[in-house]
Protein backbone atom coordinates (compact mmCIF):
# COMPACT_ATOMS: atom_id res chain seq x y z
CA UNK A 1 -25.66 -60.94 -6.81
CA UNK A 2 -23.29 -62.72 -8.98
CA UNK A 3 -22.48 -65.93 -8.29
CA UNK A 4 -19.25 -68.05 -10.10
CA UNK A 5 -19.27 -71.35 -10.78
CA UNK A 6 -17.70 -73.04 -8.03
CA UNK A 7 -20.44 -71.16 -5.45
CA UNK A 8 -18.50 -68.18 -4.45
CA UNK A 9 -19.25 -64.81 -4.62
CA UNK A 10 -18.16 -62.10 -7.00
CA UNK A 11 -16.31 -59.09 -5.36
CA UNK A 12 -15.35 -56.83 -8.57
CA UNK A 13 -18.23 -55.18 -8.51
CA UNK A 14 -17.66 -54.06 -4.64
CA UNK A 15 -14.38 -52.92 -5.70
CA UNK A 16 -15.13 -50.94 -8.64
CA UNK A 17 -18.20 -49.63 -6.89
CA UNK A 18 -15.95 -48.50 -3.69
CA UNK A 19 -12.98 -47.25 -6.62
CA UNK A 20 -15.90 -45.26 -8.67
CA UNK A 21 -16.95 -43.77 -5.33
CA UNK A 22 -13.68 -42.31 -4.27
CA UNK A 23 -12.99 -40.89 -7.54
CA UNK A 24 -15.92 -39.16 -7.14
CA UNK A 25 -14.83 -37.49 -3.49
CA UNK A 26 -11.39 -36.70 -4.50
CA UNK A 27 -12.69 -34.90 -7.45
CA UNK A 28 -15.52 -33.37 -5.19
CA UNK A 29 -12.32 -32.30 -2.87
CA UNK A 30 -10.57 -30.98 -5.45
CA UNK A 31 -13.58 -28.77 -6.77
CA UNK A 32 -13.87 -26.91 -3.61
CA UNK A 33 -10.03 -26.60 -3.21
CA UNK A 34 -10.08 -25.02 -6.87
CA UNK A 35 -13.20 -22.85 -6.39
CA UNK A 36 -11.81 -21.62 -2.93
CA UNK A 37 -8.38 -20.84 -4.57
CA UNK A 38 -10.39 -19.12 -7.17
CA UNK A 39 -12.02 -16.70 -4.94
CA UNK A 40 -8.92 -15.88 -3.11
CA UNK A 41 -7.50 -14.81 -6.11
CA UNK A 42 -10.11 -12.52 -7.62
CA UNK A 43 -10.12 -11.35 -4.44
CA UNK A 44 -6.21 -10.21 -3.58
CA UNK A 45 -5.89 -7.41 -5.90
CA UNK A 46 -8.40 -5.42 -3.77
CA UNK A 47 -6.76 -6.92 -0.08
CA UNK A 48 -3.28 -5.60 -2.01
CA UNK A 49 -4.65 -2.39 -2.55
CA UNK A 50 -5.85 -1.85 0.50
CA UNK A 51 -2.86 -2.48 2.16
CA UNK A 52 -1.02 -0.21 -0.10
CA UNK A 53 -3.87 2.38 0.94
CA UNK A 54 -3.15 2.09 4.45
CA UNK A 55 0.83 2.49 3.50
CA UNK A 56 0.39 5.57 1.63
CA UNK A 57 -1.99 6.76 4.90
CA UNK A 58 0.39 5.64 7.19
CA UNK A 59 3.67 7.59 4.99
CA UNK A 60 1.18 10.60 5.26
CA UNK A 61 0.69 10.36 8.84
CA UNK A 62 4.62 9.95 9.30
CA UNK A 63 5.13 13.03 6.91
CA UNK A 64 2.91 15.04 9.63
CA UNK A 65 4.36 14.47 12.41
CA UNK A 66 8.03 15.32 10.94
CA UNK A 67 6.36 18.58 9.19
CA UNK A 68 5.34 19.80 12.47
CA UNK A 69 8.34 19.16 14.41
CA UNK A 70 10.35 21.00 11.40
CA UNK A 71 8.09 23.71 11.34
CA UNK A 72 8.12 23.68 15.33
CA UNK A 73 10.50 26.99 15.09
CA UNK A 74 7.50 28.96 13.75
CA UNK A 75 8.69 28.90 10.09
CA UNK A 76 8.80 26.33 7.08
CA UNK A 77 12.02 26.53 5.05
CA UNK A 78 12.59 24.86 1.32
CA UNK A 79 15.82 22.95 2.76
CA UNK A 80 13.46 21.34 5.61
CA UNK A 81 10.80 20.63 2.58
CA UNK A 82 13.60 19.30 0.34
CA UNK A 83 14.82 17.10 3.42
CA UNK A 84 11.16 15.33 4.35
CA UNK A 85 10.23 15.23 0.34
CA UNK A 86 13.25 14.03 -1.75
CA UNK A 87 13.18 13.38 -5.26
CA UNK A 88 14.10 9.83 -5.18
CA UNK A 89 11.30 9.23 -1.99
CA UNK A 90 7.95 8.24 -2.03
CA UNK A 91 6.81 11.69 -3.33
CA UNK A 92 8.89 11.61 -6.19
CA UNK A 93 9.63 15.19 -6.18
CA UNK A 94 6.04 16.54 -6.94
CA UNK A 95 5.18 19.05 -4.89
CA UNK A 96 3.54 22.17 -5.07
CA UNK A 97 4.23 24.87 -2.73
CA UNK A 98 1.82 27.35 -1.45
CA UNK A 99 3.65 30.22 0.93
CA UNK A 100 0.67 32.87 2.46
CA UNK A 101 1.41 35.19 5.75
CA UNK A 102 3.48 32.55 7.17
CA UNK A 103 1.70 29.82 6.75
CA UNK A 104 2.47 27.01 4.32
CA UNK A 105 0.17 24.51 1.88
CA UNK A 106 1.74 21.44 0.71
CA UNK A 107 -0.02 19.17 -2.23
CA UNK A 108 2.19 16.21 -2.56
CA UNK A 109 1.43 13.24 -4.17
CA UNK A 110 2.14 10.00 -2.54
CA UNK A 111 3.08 6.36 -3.53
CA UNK A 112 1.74 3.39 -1.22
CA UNK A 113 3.13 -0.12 -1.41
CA UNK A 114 1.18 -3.14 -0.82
CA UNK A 115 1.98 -6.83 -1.04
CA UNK A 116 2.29 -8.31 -4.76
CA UNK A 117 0.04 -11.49 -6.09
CA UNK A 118 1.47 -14.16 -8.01
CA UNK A 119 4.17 -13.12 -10.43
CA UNK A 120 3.64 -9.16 -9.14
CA UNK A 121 6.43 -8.42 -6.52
CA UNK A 122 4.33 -5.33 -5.20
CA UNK A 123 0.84 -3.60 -5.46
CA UNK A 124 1.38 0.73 -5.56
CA UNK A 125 -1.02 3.00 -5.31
CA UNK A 126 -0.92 6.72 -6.01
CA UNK A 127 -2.54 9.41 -4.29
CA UNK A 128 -2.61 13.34 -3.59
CA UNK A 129 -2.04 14.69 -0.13
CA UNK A 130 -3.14 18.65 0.67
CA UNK A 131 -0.83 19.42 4.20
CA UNK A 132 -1.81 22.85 5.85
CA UNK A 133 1.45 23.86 8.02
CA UNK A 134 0.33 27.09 10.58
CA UNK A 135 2.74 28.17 12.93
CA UNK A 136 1.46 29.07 16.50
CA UNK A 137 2.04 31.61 18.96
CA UNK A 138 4.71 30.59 21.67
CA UNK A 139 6.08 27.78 19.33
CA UNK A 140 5.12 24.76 17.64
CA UNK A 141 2.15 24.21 15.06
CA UNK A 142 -0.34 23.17 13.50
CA UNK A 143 -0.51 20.49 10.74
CA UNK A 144 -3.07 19.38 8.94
CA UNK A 145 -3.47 16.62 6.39
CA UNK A 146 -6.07 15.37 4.58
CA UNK A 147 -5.90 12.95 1.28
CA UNK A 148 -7.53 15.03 -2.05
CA UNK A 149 -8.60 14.19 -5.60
CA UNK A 150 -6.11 12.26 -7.78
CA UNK A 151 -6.90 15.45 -10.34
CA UNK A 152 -5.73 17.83 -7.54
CA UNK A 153 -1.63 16.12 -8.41
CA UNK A 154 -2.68 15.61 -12.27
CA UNK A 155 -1.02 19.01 -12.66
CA UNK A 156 2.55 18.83 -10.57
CA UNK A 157 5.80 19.02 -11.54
CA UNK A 158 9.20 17.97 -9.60
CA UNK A 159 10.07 21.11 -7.30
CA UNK A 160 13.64 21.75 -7.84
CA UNK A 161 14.20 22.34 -4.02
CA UNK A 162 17.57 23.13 -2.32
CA UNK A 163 19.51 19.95 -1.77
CA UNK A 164 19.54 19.30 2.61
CA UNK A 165 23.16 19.69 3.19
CA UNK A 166 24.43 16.80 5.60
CA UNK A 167 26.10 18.16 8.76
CA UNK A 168 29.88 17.49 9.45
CA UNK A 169 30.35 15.19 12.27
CA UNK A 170 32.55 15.74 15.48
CA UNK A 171 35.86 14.17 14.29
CA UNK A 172 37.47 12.05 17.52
């Protein structure tokens, strides 16, 4: 140890030892914070899909369950299609049409949304939907849905389908 003149003992080296040594953790602190911020970001993009994923699955369930309440009258007709798939929603028009003894095949391709990252304000995802409409005996029927290739849409244009006329209300 160092020792001064006058018989007392020399602290500097304590203090830069102790100074030296906390450097060294906050920078050790700050290397996990900056490694663990770097693998939540590589990581988002796929969370952000997947959430758009389970959107676009979610819109597809939703279209289902309207198809088959519209269809519940035992037929299909282009105003009710115009109505659940307009132009401006999340099907952006294309649709193919299918029509075969009374029952009706659907491809539509669908848009999910998902959260953005950063500067994004959103995450979409595309995808191609096949519904299979059947009307039953006695009323109601059956819908199917089931998500297809992203080639299946490649080929679909905006169906120029009746626009759904809005119905007058009651006047007071």
């Amino acid at each position: 140890m160092d020792r001064t003149p006058g018989g007392g003992r020399a602290v500097m080296g304590a203090v830069g030892t102790c100074l030296f040594r906390s450097f060294i953790g906050v920078l050790g602190v700050c290397l996990v914070l900056v490694t663990a911020f770097w693998i939540w970001a590589a990581t988002a993009p796929g969370r952000n899909e997947d959430e758009a994923r389970a959107d676009m699955r979610a819109a597809a369930d939703a279209h289902k369950e309207r198809l088959a309440r519209a269809a519940a009258d035992g037929r299909l007709t282009d105003a009710e299609l115009a109505a659940e798939f307009p132009r401006g929603g999340p099907s952006r028009g294309l649709l193919a049409i299918e029509r075969k003894a009374g029952s009706v095949r659907l491809t539509v391709g669908l848009t999910g949304t998902g959260p953005g990252f950063l500067l994004a304000s959103a995450t979409y995802v595309d995808g191609c939907y096949v519904f299979g409409v059947t009307p039953e005996r006695g009323g109601g029927a059956r819908v199917t849905a089931r998500e297809s290739s992203a080639g299946t849409c490649v080929g679909l244009t905006r169906v120029a389908l009746p626009t759904p006329t809005a119905t007058p209300s009651a006047e007071r």
